[in-house]
C-alpha atoms as a PDB file:
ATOM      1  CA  UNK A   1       0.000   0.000   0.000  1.00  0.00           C
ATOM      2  CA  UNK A   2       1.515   3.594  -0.921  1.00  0.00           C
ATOM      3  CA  UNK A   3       0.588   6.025   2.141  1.00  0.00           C
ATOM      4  CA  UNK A   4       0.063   9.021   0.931  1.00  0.00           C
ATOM      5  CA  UNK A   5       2.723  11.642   2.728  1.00  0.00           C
ATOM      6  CA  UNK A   6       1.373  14.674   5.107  1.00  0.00           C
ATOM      7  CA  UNK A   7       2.291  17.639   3.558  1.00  0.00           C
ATOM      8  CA  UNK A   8       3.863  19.972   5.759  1.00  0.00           C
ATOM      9  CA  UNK A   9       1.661  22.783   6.772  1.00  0.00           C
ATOM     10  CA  UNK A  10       1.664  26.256   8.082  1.00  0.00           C
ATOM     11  CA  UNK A  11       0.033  29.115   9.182  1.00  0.00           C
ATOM     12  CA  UNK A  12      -0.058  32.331   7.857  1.00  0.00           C
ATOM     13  CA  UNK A  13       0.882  35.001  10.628  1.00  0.00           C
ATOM     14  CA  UNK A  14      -1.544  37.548   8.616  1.00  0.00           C
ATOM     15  CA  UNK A  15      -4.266  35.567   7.222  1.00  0.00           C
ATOM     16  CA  UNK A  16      -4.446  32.998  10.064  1.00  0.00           C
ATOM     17  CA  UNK A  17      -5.269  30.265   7.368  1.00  0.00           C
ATOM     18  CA  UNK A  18      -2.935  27.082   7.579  1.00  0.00           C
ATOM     19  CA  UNK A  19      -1.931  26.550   3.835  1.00  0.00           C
ATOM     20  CA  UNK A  20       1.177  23.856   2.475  1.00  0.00           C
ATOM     21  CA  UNK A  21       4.430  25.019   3.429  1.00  0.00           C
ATOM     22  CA  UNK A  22       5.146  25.666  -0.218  1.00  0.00           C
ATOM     23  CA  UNK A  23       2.293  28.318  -0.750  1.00  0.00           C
ATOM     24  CA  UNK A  24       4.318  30.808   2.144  1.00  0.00           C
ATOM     25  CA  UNK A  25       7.357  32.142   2.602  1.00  0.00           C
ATOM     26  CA  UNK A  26       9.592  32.077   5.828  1.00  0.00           C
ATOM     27  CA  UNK A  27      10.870  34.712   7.170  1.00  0.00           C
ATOM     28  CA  UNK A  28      13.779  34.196  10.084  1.00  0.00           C
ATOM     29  CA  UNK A  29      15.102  36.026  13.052  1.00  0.00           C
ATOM     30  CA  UNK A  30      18.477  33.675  13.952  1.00  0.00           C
ATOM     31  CA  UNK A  31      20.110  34.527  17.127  1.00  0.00           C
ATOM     32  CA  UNK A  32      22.254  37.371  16.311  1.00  0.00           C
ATOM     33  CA  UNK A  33      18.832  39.413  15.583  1.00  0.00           C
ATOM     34  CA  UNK A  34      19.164  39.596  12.081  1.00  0.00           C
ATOM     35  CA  UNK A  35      15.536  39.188   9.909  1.00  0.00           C
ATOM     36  CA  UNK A  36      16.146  37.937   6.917  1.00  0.00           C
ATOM     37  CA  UNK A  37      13.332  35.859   4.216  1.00  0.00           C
ATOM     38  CA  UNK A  38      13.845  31.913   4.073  1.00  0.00           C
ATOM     39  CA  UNK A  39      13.052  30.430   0.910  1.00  0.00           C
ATOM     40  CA  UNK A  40      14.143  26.810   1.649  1.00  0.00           C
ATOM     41  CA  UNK A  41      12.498  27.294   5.058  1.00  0.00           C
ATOM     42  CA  UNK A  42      15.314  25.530   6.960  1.00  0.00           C
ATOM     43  CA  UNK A  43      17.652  28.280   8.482  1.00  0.00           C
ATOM     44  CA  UNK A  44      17.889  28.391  11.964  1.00  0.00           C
ATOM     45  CA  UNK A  45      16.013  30.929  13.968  1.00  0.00           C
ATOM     46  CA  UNK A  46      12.518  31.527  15.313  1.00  0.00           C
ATOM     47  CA  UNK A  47      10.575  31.538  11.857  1.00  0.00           C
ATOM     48  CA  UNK A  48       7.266  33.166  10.954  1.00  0.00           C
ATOM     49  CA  UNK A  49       5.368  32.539   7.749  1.00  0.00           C
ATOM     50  CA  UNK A  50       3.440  34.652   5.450  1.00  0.00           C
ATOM     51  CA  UNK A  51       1.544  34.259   2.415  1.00  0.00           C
ATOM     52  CA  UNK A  52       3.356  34.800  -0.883  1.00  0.00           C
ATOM     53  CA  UNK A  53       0.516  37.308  -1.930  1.00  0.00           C
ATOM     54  CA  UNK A  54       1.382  41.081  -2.358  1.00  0.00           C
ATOM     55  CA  UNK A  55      -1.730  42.219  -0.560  1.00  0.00           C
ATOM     56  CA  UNK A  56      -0.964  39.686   2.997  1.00  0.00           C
ATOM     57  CA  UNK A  57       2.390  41.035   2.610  1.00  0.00           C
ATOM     58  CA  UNK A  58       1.625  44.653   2.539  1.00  0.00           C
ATOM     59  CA  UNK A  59      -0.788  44.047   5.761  1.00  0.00           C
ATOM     60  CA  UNK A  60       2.304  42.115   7.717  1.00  0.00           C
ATOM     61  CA  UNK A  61       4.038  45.674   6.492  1.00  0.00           C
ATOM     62  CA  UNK A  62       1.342  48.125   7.652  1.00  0.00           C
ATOM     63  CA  UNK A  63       0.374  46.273  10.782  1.00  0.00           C
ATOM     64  CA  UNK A  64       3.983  45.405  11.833  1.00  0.00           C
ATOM     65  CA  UNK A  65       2.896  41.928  12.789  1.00  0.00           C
ATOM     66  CA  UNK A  66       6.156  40.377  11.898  1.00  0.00           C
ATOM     67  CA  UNK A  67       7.773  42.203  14.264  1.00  0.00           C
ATOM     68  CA  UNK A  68       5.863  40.910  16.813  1.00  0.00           C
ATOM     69  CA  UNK A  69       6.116  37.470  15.653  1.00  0.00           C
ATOM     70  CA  UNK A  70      10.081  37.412  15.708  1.00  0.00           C
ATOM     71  CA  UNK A  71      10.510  39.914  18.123  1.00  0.00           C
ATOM     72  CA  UNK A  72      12.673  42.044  16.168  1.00  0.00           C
ATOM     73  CA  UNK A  73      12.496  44.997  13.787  1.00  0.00           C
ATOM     74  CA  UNK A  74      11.810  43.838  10.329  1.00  0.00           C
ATOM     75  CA  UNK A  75      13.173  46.521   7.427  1.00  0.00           C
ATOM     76  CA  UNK A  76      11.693  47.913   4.839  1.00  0.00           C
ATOM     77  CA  UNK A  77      13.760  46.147   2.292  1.00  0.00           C
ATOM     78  CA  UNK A  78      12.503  42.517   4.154  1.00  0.00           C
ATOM     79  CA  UNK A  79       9.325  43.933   2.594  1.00  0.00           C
ATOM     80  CA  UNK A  80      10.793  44.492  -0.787  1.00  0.00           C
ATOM     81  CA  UNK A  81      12.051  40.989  -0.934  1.00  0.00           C
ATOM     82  CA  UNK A  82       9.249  40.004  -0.220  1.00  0.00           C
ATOM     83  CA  UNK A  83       6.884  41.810  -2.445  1.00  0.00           C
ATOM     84  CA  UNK A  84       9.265  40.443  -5.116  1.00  0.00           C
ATOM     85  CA  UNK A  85       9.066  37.176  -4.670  1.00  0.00           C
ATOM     86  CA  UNK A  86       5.113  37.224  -4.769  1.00  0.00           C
ATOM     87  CA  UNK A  87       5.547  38.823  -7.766  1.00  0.00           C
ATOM     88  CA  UNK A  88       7.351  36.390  -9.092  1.00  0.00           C
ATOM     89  CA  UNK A  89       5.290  33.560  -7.762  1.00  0.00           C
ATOM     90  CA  UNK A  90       3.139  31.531  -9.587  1.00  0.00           C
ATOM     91  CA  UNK A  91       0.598  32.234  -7.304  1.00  0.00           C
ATOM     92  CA  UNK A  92       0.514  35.913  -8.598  1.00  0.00           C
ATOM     93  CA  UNK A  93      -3.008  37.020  -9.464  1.00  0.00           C
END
């Protein structure tokens, strides 16, 4: 019998929905404090996820939840990367 395999899930910080890991992004604080995005989602660090969708990241941005999340201050250009990457994704409406 082939058992089908869980697909790793998270949950959006923003959105609250849980989604497969491979619909969000990571984004890490590792112990020196620095915030930077995840793509392969397996740096060390305390991790929060977001939806790759321009409109969930620009919320995280206005609403400074990541911040909260990780603790830490999350720049501008975390944002950028970010808003690039949904762009890019094939998710993008």
């Amino acid at each position: 019998m082939n058992k089908k395999r869980k697909v790793p899930e998270r949950k959006c910080v923003v959105t609250n929905e849980t989604k497969p890991k491979k619909e969000l992004i990571r984004i890490v604080r590792n112990k020196e404090g620095e915030v930077f995005v995840d793509p392969s989602g397996k740096k060390n660090g305390r991790g929060a996820y977001l939806t790759l969708d321009i409109d969930v990241i620009d919320k995280a941005e206005k609403s400074n939840i990541l911040n909260r999340q990780l603790n830490a201050e999350v720049s501008s250009t975390i944002y950028e990367e970010l808003k690039q990457l949904a762009a890019g994704s094939s998710h993008a409406k």
